[in-house]
C-alpha atoms as a PDB file:
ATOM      1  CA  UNK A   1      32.783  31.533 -53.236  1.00  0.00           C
ATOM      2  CA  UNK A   2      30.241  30.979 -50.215  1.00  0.00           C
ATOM      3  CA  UNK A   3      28.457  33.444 -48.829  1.00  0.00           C
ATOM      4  CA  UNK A   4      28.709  34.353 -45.253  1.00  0.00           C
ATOM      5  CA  UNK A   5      24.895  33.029 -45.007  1.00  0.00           C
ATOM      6  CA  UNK A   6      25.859  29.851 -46.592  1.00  0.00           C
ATOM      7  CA  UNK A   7      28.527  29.551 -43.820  1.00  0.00           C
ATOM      8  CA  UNK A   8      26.695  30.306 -41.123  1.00  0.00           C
ATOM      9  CA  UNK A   9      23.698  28.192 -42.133  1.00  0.00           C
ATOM     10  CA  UNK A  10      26.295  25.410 -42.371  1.00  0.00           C
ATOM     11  CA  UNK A  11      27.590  26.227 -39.193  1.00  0.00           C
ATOM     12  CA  UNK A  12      24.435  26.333 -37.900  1.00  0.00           C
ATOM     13  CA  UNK A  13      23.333  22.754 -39.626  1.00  0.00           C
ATOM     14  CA  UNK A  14      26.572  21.114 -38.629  1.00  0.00           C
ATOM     15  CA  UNK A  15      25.751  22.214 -33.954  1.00  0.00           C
ATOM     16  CA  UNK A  16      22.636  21.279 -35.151  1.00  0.00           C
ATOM     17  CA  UNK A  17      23.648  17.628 -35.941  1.00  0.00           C
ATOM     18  CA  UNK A  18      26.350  17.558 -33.235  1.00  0.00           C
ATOM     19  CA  UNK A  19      23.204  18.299 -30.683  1.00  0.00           C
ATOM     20  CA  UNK A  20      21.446  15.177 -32.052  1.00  0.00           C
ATOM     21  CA  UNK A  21      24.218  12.747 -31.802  1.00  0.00           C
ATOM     22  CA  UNK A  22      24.860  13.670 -28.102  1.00  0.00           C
ATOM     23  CA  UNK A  23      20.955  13.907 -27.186  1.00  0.00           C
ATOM     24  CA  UNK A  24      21.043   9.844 -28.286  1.00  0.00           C
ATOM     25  CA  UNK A  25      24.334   9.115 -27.180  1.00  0.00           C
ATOM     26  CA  UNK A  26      22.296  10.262 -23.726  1.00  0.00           C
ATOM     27  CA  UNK A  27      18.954   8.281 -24.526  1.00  0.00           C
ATOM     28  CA  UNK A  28      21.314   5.290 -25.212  1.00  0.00           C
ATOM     29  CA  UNK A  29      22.643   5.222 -22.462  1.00  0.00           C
ATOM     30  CA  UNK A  30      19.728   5.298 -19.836  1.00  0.00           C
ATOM     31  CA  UNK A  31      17.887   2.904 -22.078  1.00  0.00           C
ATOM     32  CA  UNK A  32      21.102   0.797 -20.890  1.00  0.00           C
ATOM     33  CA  UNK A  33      20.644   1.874 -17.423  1.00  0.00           C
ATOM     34  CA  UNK A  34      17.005   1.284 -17.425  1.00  0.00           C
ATOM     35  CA  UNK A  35      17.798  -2.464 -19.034  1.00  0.00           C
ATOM     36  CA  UNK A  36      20.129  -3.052 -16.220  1.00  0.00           C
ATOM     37  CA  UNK A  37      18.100  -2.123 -13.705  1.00  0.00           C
ATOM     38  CA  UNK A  38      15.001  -4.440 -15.578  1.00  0.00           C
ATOM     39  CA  UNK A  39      17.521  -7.362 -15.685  1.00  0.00           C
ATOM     40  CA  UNK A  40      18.387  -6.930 -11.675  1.00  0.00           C
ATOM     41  CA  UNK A  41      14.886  -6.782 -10.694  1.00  0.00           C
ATOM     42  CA  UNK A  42      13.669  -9.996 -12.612  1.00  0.00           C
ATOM     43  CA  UNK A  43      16.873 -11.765 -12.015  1.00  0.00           C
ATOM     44  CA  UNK A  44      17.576 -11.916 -15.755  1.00  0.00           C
ATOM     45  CA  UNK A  45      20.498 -14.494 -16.486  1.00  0.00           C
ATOM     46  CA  UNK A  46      23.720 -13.846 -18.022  1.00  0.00           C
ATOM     47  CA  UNK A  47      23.952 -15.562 -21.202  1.00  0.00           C
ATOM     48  CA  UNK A  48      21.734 -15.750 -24.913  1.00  0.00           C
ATOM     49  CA  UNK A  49      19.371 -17.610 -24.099  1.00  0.00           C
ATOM     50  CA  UNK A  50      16.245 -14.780 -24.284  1.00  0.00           C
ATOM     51  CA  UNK A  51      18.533 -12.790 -27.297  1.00  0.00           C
ATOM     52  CA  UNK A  52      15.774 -14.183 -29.860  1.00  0.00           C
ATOM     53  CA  UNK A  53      12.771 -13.254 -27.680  1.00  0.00           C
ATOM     54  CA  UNK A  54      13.811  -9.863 -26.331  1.00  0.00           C
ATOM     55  CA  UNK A  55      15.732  -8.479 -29.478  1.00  0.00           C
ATOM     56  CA  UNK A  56      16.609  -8.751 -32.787  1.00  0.00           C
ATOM     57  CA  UNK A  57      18.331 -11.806 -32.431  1.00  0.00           C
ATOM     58  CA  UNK A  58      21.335  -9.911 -33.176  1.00  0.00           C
ATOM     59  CA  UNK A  59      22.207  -9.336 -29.947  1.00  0.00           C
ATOM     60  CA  UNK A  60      25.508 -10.823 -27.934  1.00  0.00           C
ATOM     61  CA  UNK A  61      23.882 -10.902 -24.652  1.00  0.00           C
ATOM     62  CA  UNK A  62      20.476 -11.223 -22.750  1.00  0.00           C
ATOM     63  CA  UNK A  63      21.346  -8.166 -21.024  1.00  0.00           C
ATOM     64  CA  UNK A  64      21.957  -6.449 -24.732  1.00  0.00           C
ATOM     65  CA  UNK A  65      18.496  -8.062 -26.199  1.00  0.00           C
ATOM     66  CA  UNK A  66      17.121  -6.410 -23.125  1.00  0.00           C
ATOM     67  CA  UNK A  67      18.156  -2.788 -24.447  1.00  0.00           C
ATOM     68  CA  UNK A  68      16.910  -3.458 -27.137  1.00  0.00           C
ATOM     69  CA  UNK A  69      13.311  -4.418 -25.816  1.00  0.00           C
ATOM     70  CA  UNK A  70      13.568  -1.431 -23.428  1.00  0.00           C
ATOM     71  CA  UNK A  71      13.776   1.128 -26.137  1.00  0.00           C
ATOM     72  CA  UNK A  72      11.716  -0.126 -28.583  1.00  0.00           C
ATOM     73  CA  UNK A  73       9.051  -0.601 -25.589  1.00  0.00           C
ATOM     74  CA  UNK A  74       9.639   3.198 -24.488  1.00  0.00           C
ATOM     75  CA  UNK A  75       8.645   4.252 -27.822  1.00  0.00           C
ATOM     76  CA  UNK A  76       5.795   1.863 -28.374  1.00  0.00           C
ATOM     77  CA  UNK A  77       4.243   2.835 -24.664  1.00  0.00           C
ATOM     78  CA  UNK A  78       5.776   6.623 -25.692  1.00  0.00           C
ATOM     79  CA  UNK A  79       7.325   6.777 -22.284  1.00  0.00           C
ATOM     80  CA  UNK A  80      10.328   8.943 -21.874  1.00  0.00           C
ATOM     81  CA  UNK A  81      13.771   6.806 -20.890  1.00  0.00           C
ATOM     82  CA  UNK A  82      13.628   8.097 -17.167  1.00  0.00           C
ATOM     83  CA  UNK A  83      13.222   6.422 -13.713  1.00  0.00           C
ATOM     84  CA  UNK A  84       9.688   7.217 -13.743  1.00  0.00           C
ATOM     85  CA  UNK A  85       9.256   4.742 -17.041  1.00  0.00           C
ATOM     86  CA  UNK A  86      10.765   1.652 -14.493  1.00  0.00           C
ATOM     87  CA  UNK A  87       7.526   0.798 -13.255  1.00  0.00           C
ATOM     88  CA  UNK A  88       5.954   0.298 -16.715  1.00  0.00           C
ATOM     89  CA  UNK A  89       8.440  -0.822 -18.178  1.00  0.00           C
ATOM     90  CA  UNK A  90       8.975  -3.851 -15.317  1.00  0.00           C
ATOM     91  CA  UNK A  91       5.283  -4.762 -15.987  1.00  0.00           C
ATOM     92  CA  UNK A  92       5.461  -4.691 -19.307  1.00  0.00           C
ATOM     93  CA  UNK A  93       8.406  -7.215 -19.092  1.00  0.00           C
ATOM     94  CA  UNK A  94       6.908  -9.411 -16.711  1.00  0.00           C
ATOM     95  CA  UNK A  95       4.215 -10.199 -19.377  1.00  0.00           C
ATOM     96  CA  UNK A  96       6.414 -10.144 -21.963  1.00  0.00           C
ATOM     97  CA  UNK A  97       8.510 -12.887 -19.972  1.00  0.00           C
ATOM     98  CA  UNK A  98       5.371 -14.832 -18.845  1.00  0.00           C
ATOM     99  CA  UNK A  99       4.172 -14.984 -22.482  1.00  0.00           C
ATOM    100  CA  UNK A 100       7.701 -16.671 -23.340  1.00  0.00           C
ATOM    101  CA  UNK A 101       7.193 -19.063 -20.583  1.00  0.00           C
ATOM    102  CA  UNK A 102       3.555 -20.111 -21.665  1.00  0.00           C
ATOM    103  CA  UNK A 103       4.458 -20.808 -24.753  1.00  0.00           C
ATOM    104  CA  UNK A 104       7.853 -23.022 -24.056  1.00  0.00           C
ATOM    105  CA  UNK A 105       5.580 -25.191 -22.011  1.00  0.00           C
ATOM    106  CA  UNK A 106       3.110 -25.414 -25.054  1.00  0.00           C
END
């Protein structure tokens, strides 16, 4: 038989987790946001064809590759996934894509 400690530390552990999964569900999402926002600025193409330079190479689309640079840049700059983090995050993708273009020309 549980104790009512037991069940309220599971209650407890269970809002816990449901608190996590909707505080990333949020941080996903901007990170998209932010992406979108990175692609319109730099007139980032529709298509694949930067899916192996800006992700995993898993990705179906520049624009998802692009997500996937934007939050694994937020964490290695440790910005927070916010409009202030545009800025940096534009720079930091300007080199990025200017280091791809030096090298294609190599």
């Amino acid at each position: 038989m549980y104790t009512l400690d037991a069940i309220k530390k599971a209650r407890e552990d269970i809002q816990m987790s449901l608190q996590a999964a909707q505080k990333t569900k949020v941080q996903r999402r901007v990170e998209r946001r932010l992406a979108e926002s990175l692609a319109a600025a730099t007139s980032i193409a529709s298509g694949s064809g930067l899916v192996m330079w800006l992700g995993n190479g898993d990705e179906k689309s520049n624009l998802d590759a692009l997500v996937t640079w934007t939050s694994f840049t937020l964490k290695q700059l440790g910005l927070e996934a916010n409009r202030q983090a545009i800025p940096h995050l534009l720079a930091e993708l300007e080199r990025t894509l200017w280091a791809w273009e030096d090298q294609s020309w190599h």
